[in-house]
Protein backbone atom coordinates (compact mmCIF):
# COMPACT_ATOMS: atom_id res chain seq x y z
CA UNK A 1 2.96 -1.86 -1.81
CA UNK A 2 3.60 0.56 -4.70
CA UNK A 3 5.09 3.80 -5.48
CA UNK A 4 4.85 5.87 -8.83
CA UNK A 5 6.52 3.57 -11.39
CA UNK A 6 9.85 5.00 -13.14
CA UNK A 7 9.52 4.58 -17.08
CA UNK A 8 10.18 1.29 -18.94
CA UNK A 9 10.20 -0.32 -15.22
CA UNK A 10 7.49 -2.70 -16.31
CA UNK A 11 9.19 -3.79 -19.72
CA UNK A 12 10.17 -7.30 -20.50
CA UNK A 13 13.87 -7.90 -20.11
CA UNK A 14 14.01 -5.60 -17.75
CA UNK A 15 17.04 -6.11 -15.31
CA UNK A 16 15.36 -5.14 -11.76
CA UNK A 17 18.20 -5.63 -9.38
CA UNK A 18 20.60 -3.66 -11.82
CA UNK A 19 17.82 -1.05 -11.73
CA UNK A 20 17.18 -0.99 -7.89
CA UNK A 21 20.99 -0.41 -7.19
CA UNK A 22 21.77 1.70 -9.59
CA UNK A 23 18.48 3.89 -8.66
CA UNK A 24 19.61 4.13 -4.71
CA UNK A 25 16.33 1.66 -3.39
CA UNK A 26 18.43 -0.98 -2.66
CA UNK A 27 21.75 -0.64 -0.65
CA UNK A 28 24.82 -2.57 -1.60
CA UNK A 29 24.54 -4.55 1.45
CA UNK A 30 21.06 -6.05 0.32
CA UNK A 31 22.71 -7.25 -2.99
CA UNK A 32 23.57 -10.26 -1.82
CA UNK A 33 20.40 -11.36 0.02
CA UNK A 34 18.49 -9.92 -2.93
CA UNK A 35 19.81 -12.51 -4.98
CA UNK A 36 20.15 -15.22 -3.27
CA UNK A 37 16.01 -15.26 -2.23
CA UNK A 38 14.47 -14.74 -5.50
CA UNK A 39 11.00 -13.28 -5.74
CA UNK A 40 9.32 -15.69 -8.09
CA UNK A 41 9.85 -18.34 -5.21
CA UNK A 42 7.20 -16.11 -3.44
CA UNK A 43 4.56 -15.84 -6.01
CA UNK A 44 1.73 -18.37 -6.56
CA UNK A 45 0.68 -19.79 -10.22
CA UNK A 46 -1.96 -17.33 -10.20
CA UNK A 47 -1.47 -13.93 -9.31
CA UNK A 48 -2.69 -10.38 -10.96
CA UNK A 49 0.30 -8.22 -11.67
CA UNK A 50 -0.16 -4.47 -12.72
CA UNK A 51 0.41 -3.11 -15.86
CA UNK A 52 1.00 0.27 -17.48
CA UNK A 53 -0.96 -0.62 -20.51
CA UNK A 54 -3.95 -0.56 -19.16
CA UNK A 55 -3.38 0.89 -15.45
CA UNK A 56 -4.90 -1.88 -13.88
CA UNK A 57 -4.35 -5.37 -12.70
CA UNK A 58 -4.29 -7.82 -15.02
CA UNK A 59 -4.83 -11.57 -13.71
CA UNK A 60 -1.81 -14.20 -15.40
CA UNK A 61 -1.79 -17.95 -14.31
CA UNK A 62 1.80 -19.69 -14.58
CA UNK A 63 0.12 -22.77 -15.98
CA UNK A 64 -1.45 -21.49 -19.26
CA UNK A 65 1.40 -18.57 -19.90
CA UNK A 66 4.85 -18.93 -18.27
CA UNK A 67 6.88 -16.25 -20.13
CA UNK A 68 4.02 -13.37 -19.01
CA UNK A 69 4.57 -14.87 -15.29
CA UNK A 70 8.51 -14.15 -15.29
CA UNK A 71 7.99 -11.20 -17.06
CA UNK A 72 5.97 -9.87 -13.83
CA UNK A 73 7.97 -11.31 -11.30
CA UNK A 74 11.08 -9.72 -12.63
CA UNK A 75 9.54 -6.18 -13.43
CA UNK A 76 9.24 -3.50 -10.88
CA UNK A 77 5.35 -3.70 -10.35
CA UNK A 78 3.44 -4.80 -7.24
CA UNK A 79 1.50 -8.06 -7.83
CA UNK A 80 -1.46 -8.73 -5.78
CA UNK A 81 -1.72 -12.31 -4.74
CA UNK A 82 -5.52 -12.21 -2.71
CA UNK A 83 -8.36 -10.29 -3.20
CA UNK A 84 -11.57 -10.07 -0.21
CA UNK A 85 -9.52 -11.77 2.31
CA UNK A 86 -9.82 -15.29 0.86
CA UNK A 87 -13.25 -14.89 -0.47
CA UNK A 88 -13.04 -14.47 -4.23
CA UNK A 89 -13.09 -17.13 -6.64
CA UNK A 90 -11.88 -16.86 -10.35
CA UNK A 91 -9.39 -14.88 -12.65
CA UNK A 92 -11.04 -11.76 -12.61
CA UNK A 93 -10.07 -9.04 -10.14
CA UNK A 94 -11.60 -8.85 -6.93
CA UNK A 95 -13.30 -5.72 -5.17
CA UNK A 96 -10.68 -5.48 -2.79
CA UNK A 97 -6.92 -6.44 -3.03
CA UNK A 98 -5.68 -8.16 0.52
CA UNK A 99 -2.48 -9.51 -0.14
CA UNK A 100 0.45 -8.91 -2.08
CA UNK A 101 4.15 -9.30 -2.80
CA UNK A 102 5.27 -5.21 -3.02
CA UNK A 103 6.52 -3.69 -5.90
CA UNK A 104 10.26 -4.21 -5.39
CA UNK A 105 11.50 -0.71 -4.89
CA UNK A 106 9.45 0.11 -2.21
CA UNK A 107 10.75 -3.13 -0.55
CA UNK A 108 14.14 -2.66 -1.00
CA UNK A 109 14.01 0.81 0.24
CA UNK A 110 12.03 0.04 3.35
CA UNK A 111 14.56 -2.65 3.94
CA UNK A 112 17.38 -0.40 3.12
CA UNK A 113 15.70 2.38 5.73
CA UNK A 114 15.43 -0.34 8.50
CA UNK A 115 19.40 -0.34 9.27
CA UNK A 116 20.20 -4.02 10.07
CA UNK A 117 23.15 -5.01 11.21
CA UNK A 118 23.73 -8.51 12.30
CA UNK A 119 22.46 -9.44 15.97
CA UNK A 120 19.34 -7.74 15.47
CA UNK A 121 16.17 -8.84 15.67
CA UNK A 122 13.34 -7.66 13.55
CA UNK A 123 9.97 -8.02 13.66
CA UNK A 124 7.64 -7.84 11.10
CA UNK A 125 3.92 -6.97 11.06
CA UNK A 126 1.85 -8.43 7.80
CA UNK A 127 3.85 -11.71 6.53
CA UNK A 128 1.98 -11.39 3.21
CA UNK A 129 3.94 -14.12 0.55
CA UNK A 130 6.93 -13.81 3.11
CA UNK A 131 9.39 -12.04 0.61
CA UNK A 132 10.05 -9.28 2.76
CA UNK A 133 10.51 -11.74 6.21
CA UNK A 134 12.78 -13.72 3.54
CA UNK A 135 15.16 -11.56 3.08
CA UNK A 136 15.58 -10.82 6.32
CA UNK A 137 15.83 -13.90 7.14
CA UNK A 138 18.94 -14.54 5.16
CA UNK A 139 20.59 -11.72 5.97
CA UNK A 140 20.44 -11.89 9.76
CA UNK A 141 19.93 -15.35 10.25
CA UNK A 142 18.33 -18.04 11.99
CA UNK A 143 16.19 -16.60 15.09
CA UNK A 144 16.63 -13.18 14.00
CA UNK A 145 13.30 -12.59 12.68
CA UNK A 146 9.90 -12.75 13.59
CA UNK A 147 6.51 -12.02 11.02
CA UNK A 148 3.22 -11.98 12.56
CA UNK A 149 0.49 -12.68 9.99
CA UNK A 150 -3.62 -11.87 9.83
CA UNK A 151 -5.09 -14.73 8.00
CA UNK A 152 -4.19 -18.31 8.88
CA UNK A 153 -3.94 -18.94 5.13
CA UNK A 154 -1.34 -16.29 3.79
CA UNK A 155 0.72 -17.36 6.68
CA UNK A 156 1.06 -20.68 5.97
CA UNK A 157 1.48 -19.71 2.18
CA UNK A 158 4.29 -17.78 3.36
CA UNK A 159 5.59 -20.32 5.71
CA UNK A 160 5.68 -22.71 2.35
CA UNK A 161 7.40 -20.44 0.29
CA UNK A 162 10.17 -20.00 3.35
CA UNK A 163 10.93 -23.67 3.27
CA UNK A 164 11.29 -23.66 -0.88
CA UNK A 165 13.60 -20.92 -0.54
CA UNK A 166 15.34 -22.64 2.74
CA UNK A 167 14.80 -20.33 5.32
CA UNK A 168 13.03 -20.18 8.66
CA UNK A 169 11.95 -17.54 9.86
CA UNK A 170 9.24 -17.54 12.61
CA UNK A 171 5.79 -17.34 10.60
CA UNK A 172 3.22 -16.94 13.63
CA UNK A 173 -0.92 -16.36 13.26
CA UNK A 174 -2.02 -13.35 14.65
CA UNK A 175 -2.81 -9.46 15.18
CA UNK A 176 0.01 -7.44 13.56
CA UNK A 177 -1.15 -4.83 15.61
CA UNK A 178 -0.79 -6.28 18.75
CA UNK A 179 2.77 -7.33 17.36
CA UNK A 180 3.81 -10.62 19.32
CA UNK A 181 5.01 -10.24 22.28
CA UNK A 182 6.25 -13.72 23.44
CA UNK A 183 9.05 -12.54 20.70
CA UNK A 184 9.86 -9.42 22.19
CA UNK A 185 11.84 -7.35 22.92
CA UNK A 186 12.89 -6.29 18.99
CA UNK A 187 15.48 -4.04 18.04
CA UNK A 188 13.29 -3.07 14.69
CA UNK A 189 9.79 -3.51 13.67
CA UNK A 190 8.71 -3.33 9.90
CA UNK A 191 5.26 -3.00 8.96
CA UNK A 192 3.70 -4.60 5.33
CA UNK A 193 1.05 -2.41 5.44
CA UNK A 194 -0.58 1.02 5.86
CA UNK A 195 -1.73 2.55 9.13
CA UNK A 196 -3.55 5.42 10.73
CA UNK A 197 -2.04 5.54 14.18
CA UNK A 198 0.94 3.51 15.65
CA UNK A 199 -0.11 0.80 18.16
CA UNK A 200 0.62 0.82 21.46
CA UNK A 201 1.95 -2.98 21.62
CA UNK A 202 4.71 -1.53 19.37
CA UNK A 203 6.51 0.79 21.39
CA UNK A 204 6.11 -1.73 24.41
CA UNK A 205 7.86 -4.44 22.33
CA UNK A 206 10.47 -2.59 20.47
CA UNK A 207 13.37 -1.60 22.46
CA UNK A 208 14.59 2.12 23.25
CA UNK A 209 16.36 2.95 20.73
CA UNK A 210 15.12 0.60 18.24
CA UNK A 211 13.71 1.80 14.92
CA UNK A 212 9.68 1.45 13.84
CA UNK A 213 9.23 1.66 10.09
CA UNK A 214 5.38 1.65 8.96
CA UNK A 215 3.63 3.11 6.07
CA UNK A 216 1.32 5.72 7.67
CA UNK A 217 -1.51 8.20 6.12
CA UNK A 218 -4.49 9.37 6.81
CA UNK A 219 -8.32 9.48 6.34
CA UNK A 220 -7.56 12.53 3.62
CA UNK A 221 -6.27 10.08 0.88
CA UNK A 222 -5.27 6.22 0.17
CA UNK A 223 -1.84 7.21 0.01
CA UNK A 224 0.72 6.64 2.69
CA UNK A 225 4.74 8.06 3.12
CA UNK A 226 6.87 6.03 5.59
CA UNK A 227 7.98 6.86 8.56
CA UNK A 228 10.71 6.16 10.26
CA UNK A 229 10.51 6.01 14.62
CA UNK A 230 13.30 6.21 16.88
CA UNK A 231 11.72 4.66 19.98
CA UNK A 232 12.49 6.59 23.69
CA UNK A 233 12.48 5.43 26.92
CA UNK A 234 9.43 6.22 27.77
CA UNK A 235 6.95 5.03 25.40
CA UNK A 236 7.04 7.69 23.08
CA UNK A 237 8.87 7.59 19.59
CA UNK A 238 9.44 9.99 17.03
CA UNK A 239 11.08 10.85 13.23
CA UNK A 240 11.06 11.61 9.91
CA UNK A 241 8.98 10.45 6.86
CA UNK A 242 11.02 8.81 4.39
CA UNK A 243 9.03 8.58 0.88
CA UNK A 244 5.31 8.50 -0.18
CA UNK A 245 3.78 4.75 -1.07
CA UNK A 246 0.70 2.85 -1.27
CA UNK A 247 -0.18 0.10 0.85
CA UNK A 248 -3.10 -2.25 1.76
CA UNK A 249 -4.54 -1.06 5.07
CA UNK A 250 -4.78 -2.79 8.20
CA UNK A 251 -7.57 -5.03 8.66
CA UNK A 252 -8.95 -3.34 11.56
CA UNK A 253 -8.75 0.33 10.21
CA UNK A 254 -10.96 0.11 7.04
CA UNK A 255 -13.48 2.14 6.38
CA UNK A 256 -16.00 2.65 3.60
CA UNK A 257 -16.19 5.25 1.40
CA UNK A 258 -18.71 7.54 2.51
CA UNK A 259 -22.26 7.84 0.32
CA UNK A 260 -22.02 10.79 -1.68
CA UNK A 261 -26.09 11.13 -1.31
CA UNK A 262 -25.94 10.92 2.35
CA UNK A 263 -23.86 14.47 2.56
CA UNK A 264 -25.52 15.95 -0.71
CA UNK A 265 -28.76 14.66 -1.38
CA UNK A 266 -29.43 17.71 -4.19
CA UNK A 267 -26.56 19.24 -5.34
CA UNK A 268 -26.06 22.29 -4.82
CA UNK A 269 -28.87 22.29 -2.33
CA UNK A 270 -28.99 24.77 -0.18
CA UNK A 271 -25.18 25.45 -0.30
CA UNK A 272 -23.39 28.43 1.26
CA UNK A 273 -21.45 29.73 -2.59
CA UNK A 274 -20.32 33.53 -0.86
CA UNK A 275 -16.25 32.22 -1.41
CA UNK A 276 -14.76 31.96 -3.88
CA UNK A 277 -11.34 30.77 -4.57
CA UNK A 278 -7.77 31.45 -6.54
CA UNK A 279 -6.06 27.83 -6.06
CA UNK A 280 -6.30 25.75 -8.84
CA UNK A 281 -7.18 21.67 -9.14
CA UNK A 282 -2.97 21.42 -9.82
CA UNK A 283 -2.41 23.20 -6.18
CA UNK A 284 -3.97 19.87 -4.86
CA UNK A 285 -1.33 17.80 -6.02
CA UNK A 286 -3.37 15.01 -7.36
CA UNK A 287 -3.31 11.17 -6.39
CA UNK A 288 0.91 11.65 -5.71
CA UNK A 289 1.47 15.51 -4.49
CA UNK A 290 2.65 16.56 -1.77
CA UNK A 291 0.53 18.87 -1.12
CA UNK A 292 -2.13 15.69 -0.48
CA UNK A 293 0.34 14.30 1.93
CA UNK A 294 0.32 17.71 3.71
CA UNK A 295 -4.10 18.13 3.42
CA UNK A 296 -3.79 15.02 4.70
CA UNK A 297 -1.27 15.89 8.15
CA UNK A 298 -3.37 19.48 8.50
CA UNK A 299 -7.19 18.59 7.90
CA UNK A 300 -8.38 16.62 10.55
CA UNK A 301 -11.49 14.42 9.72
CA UNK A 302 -11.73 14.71 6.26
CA UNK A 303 -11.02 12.48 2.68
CA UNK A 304 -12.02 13.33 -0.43
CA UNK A 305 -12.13 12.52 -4.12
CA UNK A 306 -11.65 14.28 -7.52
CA UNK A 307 -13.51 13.82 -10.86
CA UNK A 308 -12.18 14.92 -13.65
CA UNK A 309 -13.86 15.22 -17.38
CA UNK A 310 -13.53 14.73 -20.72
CA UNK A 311 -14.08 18.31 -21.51
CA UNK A 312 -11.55 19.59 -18.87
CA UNK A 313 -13.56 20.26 -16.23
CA UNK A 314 -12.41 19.01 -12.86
CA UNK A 315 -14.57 18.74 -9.57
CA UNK A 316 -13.25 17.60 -5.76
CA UNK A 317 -15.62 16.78 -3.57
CA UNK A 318 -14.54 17.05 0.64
CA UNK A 319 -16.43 14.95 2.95
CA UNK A 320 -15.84 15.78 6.90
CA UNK A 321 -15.52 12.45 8.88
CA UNK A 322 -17.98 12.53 12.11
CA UNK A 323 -19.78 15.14 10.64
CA UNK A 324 -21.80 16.18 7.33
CA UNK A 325 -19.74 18.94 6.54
CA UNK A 326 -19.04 18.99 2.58
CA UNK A 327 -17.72 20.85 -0.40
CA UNK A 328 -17.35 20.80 -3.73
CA UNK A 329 -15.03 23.13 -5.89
CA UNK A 330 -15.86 22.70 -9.90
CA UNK A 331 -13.25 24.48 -12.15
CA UNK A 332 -14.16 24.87 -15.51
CA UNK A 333 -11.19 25.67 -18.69
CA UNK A 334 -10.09 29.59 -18.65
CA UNK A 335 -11.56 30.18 -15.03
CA UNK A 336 -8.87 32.50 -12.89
CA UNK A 337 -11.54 32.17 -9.86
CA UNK A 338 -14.32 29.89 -9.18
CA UNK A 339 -17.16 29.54 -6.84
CA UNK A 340 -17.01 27.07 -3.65
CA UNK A 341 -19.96 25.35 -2.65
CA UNK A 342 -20.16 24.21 1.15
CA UNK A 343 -22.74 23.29 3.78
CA UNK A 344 -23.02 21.67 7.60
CA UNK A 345 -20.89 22.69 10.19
CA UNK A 346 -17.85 23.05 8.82
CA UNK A 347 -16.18 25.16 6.48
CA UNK A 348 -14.21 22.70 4.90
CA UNK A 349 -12.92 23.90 1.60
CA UNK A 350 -11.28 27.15 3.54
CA UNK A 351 -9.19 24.61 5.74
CA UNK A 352 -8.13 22.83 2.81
CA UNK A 353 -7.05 26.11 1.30
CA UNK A 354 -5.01 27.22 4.27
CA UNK A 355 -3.36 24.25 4.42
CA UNK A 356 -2.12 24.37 0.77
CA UNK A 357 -1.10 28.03 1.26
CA UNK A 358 0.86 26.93 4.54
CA UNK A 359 2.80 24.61 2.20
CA UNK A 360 3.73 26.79 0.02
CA UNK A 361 4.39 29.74 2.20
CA UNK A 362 6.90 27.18 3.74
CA UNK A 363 9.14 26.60 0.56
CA UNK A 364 7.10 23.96 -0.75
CA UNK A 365 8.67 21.16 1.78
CA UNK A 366 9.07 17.46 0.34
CA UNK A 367 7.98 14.63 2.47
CA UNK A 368 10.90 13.94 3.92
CA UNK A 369 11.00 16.66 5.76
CA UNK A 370 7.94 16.15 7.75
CA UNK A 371 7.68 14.17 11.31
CA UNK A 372 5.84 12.61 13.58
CA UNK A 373 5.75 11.89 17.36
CA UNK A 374 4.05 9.64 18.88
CA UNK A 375 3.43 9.95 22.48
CA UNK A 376 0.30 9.18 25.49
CA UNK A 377 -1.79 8.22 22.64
CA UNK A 378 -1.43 11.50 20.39
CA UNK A 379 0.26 11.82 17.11
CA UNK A 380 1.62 14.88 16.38
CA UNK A 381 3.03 15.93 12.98
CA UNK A 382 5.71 18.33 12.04
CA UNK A 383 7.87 20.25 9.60
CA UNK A 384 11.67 19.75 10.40
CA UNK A 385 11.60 19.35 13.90
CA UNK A 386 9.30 18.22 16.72
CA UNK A 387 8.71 21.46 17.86
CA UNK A 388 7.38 23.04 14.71
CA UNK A 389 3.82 21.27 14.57
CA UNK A 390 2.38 21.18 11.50
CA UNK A 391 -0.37 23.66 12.33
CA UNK A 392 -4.48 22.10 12.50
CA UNK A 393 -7.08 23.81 10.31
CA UNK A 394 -10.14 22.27 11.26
């Protein structure tokens, strides 16, 4: 759905397919199809479109202000068209954004990373408005491409805006993580939205040597990188990431938050504070770091949050998953050490540490060159190549 914006992305006048050649996310060979299937014909009256203003989304009806509509539509910015799955009524935002038309970079680029060629057949999991399946769709042709859709509704909105734009792709009602087998077998698969582990159903339906492309993370953040799958013969696929995004999740993997109180009823509590630590709230690597990416591959089990305050102090807070293992690290303006503060079974702040020191022992590797393979039900990651596993700190 969205990756960090690049500046003056989000102005008015703003010429976004100029931008998304010239910037490498879209390939010459999507030019065509880019134009030709526009994006406003996939974008209801009423949508709430993101702005850098005020780093939210802001909600802007079609009806009562046209120009601020086009403006959106043609600015690199995700828009989200449904909030609680169908459930919320009004203009303001929802509590929980469901569906969306991607901001156009990270569409392009996953299309661009998918390496059609005509004859192919794609598969898509998550229709959402149907841009994506759209351009596909006129770039490969009739038959070419099926999109497997959640909720009855956004299909058939998607469905509608295939027919205004004249295309057909298949639009069917279902599980995008069972795929849709009665399609199958595909030669890619392209997922609209973020998951934890890659189903089964999708290296049954995609053919050896095919190519899976799915936004993927982990319980450690909201943040996702793509990864790209080669498929092998034997139900097992493996490959590189490809850049770090942020999608919706899939329906069946969310999770709540979990309740502060419930793992520290009275802070500090009887915390263990004997450790004390050198790394720094900036060796995290905040909401878009690597480094989160990497907590993320190494730490099993764990997500966490950071605070930070108007007088420059900064707290993150670790929460183990299955467990009631927590920390907290507070660093405070001029501090060259601070105190960690820990309790239950696991140690979790010293796992977090080792993983960032792994990191940057290593060179300080960008995403792309991290793996995974995905084989018998296990997903392993790694740095480079499949046999240097990104080592567990647990």
């Amino acid at each position: 759905m969205t990756a960090p914006l690049a500046e003056g992305t989000d102005r008015p006048g703003f010429e976004l397919g100029r931008f998304l050649l010239d910037n490498g996310s879209m390939s010459p060979d999507w030019e065509t199809s880019f134009d030709s299937v526009p994006r406003s014909l996939f974008i209801p009256d009423l949508m709430w479109a993101w702005t850098e203003a005020s780093r939210s989304t802001v909600a802007i009806d079609r009806r009562t202000d046209p120009d601020a509509w086009r403006r959106a539509v043609d600015s690199n910015i995700p828009i989200v068209t449904q909030w609680d799955d169908g459930a919320h009524e009004g203009t303001a935002a929802g509590q929980l954004s469901t569906s969306s038309n991607s901001q156009p970079n990270v569409v392009m680029s996953m299309l661009r990373d998918l390496d059609v060629a005509p004859g192919v057949k794609v598969l898509e999991a998550g229709a959402g408005t149907g841009w994506t399946s759209g351009l596909l769709a006129h770039r490969l042709g009739p038959g070419r491409v099926v999109s497997v859709e959640i909720d009855a509704a956004v299909a058939e909105s998607a469905r509608t805006a295939h027919r205004r734009a004249g295309l057909a792709p298949e639009v069917v009602t279902g599980d995008g993580q069972l795929g849709w087998p009665a399609g199958a077998p595909y030669d890619r698969l392209i997922a609209t939205y973020g998951v934890q582990e890659i189903p089964p159903g999708w290296l049954r339906q995609v053919k050896p040597g095919g190519l899976i492309l799915a936004p993927w993370g982990t319980r450690y953040s909201f943040r996702d990188a793509v990864v790209k799958l080669t498929v092998g013969d034997d139900l097992t696929a493996s490959g590189h990431f490809t850049e770090q995004v942020g999608f919706m999740k899939d329906r069946g993997s969310r999770s709540e938050f979990p309740s502060h109180s419930a793992y520290v009823p009275d802070f500090p509590g009887d915390a263990d504070t004997e450790y004390r630590t050198t790394l720094t709230a900036d060796d995290l690597g905040g909401v878009w770091g690597v480094q989160t990416f990497v907590i993320g591959l190494a730490v099993p089990d764990v997500t966490h949050v950071i605070h930070e305050q108007d007088d420059g102090t900064t707290t993150a807070w670790f929460y183990g998953l299955g467990d009631r293992s927590w920390a907290a690290v507070v660093w405070r303006k001029g501090q060259s050490e601070t105190t960690v503060y820990q309790a239950g079974p696991r140690r979790l702040w010293q796992a977090v540490e080792r993983a960032v020191r792994w990191w940057q022992a290593e060179g300080r590797p960008g995403v792309e060159r991290f793996g995974l393979t995905v084989a018998a039900g296990h997903q392993v990651p790694w740095l480079d190549q499949p046999d240097s596993q990104v080592p567990q700190h647990r």
